[in-house]
N, C-alpha and C. Protein backbone atom coordinates (compact mmCIF):
# COMPACT_ATOMS: atom_id res chain seq x y z
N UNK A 1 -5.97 -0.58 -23.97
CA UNK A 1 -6.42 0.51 -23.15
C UNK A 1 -6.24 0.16 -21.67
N UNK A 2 -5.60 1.32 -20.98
CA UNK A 2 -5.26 1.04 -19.85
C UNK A 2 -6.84 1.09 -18.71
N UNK A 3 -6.88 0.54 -17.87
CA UNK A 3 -7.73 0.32 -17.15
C UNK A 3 -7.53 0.27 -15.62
N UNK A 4 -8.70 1.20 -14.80
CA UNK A 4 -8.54 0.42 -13.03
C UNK A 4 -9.42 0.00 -12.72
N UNK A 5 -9.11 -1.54 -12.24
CA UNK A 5 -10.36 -2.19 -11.93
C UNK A 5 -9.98 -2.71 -10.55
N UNK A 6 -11.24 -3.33 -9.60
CA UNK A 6 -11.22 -3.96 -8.70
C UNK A 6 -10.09 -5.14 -8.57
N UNK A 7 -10.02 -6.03 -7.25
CA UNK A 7 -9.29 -7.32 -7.56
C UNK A 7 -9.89 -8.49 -7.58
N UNK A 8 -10.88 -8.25 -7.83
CA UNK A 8 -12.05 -9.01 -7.90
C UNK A 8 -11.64 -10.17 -8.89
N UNK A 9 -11.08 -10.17 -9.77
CA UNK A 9 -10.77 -11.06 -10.42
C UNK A 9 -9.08 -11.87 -10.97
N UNK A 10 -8.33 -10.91 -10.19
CA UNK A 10 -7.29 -11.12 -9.78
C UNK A 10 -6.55 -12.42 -8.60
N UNK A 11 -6.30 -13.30 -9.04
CA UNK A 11 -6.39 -14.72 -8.44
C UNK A 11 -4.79 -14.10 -7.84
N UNK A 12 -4.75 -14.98 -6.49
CA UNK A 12 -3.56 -14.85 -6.02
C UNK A 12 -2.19 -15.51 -6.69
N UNK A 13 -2.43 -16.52 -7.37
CA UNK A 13 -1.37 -16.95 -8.24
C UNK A 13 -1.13 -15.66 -9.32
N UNK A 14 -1.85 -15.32 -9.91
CA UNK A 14 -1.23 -14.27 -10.85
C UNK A 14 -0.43 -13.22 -10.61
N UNK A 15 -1.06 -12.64 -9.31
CA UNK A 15 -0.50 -11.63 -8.29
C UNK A 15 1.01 -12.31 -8.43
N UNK A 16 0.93 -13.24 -7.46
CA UNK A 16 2.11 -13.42 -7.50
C UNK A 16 3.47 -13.76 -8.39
N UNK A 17 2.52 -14.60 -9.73
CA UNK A 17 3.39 -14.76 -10.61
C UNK A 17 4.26 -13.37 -11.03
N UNK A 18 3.20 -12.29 -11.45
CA UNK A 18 3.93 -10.92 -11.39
C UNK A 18 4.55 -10.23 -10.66
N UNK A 19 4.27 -10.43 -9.24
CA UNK A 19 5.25 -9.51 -8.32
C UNK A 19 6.02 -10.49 -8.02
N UNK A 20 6.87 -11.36 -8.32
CA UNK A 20 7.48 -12.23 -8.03
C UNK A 20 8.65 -11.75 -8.65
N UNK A 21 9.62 -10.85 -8.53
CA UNK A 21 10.52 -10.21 -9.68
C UNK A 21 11.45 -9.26 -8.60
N UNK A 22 13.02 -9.60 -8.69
CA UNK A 22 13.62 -8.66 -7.97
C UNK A 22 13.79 -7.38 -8.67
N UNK A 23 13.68 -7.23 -9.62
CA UNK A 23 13.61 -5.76 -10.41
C UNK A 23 12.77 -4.83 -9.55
N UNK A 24 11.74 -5.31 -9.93
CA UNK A 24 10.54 -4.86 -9.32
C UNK A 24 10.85 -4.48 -7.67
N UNK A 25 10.66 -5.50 -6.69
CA UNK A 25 11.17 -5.22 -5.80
C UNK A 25 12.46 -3.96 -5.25
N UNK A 26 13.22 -4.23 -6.12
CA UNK A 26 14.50 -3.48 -5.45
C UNK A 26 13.80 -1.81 -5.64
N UNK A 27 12.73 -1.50 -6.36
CA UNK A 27 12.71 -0.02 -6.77
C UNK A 27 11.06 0.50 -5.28
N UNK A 28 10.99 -0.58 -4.84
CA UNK A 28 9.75 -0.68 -4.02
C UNK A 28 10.10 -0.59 -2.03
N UNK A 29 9.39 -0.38 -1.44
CA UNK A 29 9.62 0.01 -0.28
C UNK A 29 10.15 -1.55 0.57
N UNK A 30 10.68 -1.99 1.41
CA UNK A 30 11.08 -3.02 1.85
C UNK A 30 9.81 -3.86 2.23
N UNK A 31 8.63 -3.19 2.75
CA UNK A 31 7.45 -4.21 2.64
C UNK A 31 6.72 -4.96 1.73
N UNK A 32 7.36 -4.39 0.31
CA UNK A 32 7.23 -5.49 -0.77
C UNK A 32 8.23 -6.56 -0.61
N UNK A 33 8.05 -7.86 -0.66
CA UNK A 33 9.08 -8.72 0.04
C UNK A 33 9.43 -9.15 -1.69
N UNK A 34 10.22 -9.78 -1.49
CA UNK A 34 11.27 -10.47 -2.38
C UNK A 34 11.92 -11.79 -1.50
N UNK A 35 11.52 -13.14 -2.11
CA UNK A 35 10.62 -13.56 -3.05
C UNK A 35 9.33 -12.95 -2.49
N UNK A 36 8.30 -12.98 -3.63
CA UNK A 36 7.26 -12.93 -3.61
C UNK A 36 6.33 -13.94 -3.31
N UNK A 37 5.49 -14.74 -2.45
CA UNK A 37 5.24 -16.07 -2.43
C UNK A 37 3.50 -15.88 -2.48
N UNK A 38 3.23 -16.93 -2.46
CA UNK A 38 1.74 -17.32 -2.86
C UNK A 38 1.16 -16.31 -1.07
N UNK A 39 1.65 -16.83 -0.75
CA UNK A 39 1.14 -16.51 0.81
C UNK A 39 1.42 -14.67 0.94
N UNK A 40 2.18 -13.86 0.14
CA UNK A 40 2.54 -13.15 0.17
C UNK A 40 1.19 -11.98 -0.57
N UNK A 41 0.89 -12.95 -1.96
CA UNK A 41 0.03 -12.70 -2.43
C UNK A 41 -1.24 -12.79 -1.41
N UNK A 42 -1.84 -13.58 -1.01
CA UNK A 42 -3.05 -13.72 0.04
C UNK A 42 -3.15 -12.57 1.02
N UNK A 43 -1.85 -12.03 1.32
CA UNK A 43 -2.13 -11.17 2.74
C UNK A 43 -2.30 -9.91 1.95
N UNK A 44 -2.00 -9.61 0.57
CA UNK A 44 -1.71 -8.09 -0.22
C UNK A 44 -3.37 -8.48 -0.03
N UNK A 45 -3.69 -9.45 -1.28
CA UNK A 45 -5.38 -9.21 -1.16
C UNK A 45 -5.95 -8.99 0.05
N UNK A 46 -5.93 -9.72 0.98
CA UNK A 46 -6.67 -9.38 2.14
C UNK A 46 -6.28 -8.51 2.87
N UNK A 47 -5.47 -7.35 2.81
CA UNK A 47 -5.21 -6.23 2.81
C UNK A 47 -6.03 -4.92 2.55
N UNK A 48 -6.14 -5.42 0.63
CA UNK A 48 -6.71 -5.11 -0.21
C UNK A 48 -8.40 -4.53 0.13
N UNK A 49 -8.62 -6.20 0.79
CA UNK A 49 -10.11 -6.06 0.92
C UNK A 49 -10.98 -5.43 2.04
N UNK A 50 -9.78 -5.52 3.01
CA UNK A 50 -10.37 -4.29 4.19
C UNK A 50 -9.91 -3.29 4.39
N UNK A 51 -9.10 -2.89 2.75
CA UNK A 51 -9.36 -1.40 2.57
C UNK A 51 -7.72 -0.36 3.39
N UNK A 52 -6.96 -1.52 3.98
CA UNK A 52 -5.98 -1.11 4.46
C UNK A 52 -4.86 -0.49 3.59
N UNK A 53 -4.82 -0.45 2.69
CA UNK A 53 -3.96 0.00 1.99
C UNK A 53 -4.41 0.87 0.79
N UNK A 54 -5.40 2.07 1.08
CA UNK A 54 -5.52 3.36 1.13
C UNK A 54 -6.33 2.62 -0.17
N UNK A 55 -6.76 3.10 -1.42
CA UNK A 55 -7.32 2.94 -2.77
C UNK A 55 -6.78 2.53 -3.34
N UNK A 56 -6.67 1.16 -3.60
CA UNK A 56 -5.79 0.06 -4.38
C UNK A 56 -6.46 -0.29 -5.53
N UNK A 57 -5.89 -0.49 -6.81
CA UNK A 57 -6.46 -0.63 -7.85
C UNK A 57 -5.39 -1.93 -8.65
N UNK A 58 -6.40 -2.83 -9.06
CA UNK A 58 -5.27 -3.97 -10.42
C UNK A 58 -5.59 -2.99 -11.37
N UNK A 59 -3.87 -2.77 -11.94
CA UNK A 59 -3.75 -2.68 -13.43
C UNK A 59 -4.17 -3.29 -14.59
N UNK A 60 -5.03 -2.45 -15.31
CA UNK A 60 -5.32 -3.85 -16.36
C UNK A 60 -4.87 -2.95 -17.77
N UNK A 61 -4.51 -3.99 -18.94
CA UNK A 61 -4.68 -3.45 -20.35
C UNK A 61 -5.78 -4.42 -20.77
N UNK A 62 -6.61 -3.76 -21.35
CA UNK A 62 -7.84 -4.49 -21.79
C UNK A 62 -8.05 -5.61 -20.79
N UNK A 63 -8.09 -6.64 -21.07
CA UNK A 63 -8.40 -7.97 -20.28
C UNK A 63 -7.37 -8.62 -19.30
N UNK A 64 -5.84 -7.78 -19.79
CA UNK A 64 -4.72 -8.46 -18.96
C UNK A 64 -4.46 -7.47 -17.45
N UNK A 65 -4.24 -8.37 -16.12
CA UNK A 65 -3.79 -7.83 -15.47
C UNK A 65 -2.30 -7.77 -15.55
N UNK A 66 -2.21 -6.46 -15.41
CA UNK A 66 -0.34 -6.14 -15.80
C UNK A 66 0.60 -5.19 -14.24
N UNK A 67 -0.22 -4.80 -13.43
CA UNK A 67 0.00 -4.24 -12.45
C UNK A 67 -1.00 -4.25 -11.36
N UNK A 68 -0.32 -2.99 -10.21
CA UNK A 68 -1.44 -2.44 -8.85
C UNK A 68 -0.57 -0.90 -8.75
N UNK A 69 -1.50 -0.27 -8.40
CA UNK A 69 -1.47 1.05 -8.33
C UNK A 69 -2.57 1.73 -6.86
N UNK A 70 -2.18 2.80 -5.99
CA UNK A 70 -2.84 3.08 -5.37
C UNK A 70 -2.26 4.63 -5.35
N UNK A 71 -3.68 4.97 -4.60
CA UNK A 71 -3.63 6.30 -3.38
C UNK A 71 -3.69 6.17 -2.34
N UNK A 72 -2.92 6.37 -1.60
CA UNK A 72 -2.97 6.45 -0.18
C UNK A 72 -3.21 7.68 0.74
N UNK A 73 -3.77 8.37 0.98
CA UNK A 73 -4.40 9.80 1.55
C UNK A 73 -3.94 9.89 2.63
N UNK A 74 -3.38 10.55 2.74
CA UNK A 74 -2.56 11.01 4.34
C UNK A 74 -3.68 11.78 5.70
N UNK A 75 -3.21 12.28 6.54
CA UNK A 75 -4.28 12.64 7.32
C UNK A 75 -3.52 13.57 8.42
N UNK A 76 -4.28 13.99 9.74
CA UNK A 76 -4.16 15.00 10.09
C UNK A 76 -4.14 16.40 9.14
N UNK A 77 -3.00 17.02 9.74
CA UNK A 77 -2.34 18.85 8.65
C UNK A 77 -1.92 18.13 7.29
N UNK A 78 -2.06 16.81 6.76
CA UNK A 78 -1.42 16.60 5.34
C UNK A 78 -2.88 15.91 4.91
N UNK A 79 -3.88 16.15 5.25
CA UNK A 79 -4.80 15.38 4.43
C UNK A 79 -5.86 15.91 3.52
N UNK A 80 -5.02 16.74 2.89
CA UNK A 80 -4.98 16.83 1.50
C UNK A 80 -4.16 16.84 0.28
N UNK A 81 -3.05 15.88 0.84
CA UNK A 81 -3.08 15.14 0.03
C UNK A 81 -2.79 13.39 0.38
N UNK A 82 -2.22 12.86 -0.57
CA UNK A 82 -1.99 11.37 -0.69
C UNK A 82 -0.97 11.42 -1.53
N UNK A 83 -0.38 9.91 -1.10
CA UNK A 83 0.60 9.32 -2.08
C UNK A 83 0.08 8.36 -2.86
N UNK A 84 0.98 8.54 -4.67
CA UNK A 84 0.72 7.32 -5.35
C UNK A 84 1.92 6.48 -5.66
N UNK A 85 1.16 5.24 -5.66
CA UNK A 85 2.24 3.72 -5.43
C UNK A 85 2.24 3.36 -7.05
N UNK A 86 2.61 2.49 -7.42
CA UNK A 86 2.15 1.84 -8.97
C UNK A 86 3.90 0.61 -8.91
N UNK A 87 3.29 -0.10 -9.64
CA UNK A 87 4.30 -1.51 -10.05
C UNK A 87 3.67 -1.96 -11.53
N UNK A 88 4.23 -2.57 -12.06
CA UNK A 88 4.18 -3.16 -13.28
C UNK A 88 4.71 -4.66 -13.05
N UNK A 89 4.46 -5.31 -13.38
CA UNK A 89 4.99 -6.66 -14.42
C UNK A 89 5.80 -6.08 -15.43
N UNK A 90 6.93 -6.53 -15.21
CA UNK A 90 8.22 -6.66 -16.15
C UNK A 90 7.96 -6.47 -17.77
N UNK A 91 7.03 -7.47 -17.83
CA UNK A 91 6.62 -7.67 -19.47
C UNK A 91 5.74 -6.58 -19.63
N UNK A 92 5.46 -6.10 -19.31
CA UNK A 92 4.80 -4.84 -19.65
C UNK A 92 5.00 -3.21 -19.09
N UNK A 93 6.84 -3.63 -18.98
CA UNK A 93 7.20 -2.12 -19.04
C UNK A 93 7.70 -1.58 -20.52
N UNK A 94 8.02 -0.17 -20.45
CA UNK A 94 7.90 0.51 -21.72
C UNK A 94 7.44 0.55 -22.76
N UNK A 95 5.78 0.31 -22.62
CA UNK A 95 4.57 -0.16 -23.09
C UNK A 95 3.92 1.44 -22.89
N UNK A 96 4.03 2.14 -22.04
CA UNK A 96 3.74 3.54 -21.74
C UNK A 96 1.76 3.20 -20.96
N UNK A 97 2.08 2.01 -20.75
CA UNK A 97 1.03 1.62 -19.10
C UNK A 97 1.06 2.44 -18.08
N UNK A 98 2.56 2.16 -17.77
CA UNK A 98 2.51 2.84 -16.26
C UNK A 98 1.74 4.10 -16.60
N UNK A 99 2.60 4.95 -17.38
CA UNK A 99 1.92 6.85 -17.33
C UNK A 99 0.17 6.39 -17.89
N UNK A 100 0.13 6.10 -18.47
CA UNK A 100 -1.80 5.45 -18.43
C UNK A 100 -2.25 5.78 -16.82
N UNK A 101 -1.94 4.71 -16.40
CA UNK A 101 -2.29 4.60 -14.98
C UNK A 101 -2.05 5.50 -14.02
N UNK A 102 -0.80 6.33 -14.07
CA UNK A 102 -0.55 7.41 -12.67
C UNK A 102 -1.35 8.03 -13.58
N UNK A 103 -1.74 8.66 -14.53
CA UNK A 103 -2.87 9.25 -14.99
C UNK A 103 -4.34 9.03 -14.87
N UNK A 104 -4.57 8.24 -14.49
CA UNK A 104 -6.16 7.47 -14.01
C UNK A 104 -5.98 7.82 -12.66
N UNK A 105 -5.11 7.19 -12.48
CA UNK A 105 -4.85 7.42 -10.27
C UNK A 105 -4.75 8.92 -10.22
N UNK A 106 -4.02 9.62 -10.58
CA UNK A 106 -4.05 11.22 -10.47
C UNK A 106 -5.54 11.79 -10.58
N UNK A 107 -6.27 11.41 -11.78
CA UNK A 107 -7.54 11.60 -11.82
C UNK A 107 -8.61 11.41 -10.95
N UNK A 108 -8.26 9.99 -10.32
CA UNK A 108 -9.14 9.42 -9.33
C UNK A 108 -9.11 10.22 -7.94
N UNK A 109 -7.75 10.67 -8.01
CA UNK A 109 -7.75 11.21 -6.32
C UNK A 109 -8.11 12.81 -6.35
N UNK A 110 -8.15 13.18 -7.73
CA UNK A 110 -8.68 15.04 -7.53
C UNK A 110 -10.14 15.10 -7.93
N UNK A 111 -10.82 14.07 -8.89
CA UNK A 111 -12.02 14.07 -9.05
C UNK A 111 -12.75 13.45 -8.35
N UNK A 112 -12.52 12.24 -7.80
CA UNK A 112 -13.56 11.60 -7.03
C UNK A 112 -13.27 11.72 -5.21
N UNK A 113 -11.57 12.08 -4.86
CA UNK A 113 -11.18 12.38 -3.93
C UNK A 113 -10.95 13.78 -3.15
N UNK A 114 -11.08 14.30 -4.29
CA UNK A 114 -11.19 15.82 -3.57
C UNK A 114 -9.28 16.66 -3.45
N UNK A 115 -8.78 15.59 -4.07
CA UNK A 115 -6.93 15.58 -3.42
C UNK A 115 -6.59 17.32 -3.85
N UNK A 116 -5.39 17.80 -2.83
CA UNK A 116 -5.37 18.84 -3.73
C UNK A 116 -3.96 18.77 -4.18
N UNK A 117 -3.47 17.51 -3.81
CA UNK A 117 -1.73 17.14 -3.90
C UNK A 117 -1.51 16.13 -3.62
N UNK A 118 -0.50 15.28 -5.18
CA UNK A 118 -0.25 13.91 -4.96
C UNK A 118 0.62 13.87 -5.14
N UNK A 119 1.52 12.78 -4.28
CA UNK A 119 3.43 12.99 -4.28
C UNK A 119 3.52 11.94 -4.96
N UNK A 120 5.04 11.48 -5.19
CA UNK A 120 5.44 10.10 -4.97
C UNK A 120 7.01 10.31 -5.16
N UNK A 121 7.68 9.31 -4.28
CA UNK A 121 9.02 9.16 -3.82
C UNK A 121 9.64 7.87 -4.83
N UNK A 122 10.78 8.78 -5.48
CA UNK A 122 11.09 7.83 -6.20
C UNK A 122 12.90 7.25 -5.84
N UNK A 123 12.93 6.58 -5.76
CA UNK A 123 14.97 6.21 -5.57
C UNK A 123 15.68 6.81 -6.60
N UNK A 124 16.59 7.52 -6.17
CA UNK A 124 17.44 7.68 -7.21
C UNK A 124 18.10 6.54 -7.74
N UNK A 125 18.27 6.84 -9.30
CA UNK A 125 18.21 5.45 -9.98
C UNK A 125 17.32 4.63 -10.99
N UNK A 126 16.05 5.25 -10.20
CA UNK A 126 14.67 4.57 -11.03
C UNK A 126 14.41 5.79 -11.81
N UNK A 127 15.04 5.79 -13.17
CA UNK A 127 14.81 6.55 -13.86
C UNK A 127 13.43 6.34 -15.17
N UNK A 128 13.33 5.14 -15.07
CA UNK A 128 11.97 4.73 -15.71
C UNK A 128 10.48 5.55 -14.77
N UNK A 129 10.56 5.39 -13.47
CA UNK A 129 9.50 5.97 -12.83
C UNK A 129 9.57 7.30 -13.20
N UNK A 130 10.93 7.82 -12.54
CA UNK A 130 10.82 9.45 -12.94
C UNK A 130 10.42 9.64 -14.06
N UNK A 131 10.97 9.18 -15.04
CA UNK A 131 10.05 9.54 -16.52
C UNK A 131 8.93 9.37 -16.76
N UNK A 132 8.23 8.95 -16.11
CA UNK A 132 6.43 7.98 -15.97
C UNK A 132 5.60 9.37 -15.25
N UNK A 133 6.36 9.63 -14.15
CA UNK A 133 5.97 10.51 -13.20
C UNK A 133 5.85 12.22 -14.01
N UNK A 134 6.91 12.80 -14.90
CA UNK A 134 7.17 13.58 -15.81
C UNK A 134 6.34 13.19 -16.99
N UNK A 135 6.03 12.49 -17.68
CA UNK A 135 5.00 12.20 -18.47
C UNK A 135 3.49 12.48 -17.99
N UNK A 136 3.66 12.20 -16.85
CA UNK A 136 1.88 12.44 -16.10
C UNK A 136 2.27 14.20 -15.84
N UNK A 137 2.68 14.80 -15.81
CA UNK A 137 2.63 15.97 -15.15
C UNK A 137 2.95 16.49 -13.95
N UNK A 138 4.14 15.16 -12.86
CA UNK A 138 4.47 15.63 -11.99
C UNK A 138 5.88 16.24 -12.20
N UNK A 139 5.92 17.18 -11.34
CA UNK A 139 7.17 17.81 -11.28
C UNK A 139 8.53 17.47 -10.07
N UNK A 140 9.35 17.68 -10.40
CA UNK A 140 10.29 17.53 -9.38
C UNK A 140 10.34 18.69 -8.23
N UNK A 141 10.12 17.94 -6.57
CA UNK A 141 10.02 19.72 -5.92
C UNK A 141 11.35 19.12 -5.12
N UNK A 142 11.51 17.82 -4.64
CA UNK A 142 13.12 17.96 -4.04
C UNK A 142 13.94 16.72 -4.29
N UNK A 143 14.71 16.98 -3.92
CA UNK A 143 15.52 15.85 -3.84
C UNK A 143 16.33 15.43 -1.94
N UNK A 144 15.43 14.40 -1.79
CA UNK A 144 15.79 14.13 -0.15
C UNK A 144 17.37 13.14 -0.10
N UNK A 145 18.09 14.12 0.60
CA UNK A 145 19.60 13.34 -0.03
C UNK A 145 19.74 12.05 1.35
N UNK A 146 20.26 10.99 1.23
CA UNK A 146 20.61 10.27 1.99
C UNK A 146 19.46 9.97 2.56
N UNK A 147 18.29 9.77 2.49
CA UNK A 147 17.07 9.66 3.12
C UNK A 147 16.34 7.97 2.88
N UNK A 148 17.02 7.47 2.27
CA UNK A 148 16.04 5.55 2.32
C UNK A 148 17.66 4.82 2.27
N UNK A 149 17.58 3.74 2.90
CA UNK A 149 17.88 2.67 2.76
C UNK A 149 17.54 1.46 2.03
N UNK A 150 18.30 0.88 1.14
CA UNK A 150 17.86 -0.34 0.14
C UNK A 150 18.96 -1.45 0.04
N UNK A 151 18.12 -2.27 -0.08
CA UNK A 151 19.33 -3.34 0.06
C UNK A 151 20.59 -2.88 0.48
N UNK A 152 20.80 -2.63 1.80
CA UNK A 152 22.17 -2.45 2.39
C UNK A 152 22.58 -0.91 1.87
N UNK A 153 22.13 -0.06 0.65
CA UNK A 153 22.51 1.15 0.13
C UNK A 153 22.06 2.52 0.43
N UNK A 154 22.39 3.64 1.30
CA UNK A 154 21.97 5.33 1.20
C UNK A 154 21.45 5.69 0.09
N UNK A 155 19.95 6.32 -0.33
CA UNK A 155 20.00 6.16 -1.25
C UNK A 155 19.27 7.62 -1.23
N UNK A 156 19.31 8.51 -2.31
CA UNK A 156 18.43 9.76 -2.50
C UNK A 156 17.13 9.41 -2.87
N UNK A 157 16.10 10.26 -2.45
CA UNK A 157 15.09 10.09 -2.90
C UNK A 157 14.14 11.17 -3.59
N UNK A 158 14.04 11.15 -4.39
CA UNK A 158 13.67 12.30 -5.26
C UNK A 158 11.56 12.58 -5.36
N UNK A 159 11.47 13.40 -4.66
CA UNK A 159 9.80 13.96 -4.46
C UNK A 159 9.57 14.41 -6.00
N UNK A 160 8.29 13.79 -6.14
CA UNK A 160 7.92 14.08 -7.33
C UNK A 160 6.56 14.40 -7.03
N UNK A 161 6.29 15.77 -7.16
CA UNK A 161 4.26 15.96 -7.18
C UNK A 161 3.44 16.67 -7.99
N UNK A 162 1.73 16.60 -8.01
CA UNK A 162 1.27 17.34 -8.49
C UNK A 162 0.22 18.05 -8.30
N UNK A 163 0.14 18.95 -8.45
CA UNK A 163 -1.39 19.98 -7.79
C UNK A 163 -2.37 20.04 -8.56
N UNK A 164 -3.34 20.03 -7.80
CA UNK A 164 -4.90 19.77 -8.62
C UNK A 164 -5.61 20.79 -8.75
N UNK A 165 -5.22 21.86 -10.26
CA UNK A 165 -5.70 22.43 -11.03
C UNK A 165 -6.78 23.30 -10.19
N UNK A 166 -7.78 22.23 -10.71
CA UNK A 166 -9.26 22.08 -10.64
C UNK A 166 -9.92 23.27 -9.44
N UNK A 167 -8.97 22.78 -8.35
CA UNK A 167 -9.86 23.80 -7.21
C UNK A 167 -9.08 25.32 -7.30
């Protein structure tokens, strides 16, 4: 059972053992560094802990940490809504975790956040996310052509969101 918990128990070696992965990396914004280093790990947590990086959550399945996932809430004329982030550990992709989780995080930001719209930007290419993202119930609203740079590459980026029902 998928789970969001604090990082409370999330040691920086583990962090890092898992984000330590160019897979991972290459589908992630350039401030995820590659390598991943112990020290790399220390500054995410302490990041973490003063809250700088919007509602951050460790992934867990039952007892294992397997990821981090957040909301990040935008502000001014866009603050209602936020963006969601999510990564996995390698070994625990196509496990159907991830959609667990953007499903908890989706939940978290319209029930306890009030959200009335949550995006997320995916590379063209990362067709595992898009399917994660389509499994939770987001939809495709564009496709931003030529809009990120990655390792040296133009790359499309495809908006994926969803609206919160509820209100």
């Amino acid at each position: 059972m998928v789970l969001l918990k604090s990082f409370d128990a999330v040691s920086p070696g583990g962090l890092q053992q898992l984000a330590n992965n160019a897979a991972i990396a290459q589908n992630l914004r350039d401030v995820f560094p590659h390598p991943y280093t112990l020290a790399d790990a220390h500054f995410f947590l302490s990041l973490v802990e003063q809250r700088k990086v919007g509602h951050t959550f460790a992934i867990y399945n039952d007892e294992t940490f397997v990821g981090v996932g957040s909301i990040v809430p935008q502000d001014d004329i866009y603050r209602h809504s936020a963006e969601i982030g999510y990564w996995l550990g390698e070994p625990f992709w196509g496990k159907g975790y991830a959609t667990e989780a953007v499903n908890l995080l989706t939940q978290y930001a319209f029930d306890e956040l009030k959200l009335v719209r949550i995006y997320a930007g995916v590379f063209a290419g990362n067709v595992a996310s898009a399917r994660v993202l389509k499994k939770a119930g987001y939809c495709l609203e564009a496709v931003l052509q030529s809009s990120v740079i990655k390792q040296g590459k133009l790359l499309d980026q495809h908006l994926y969101s969803i609206l919160n029902n509820k209100l």
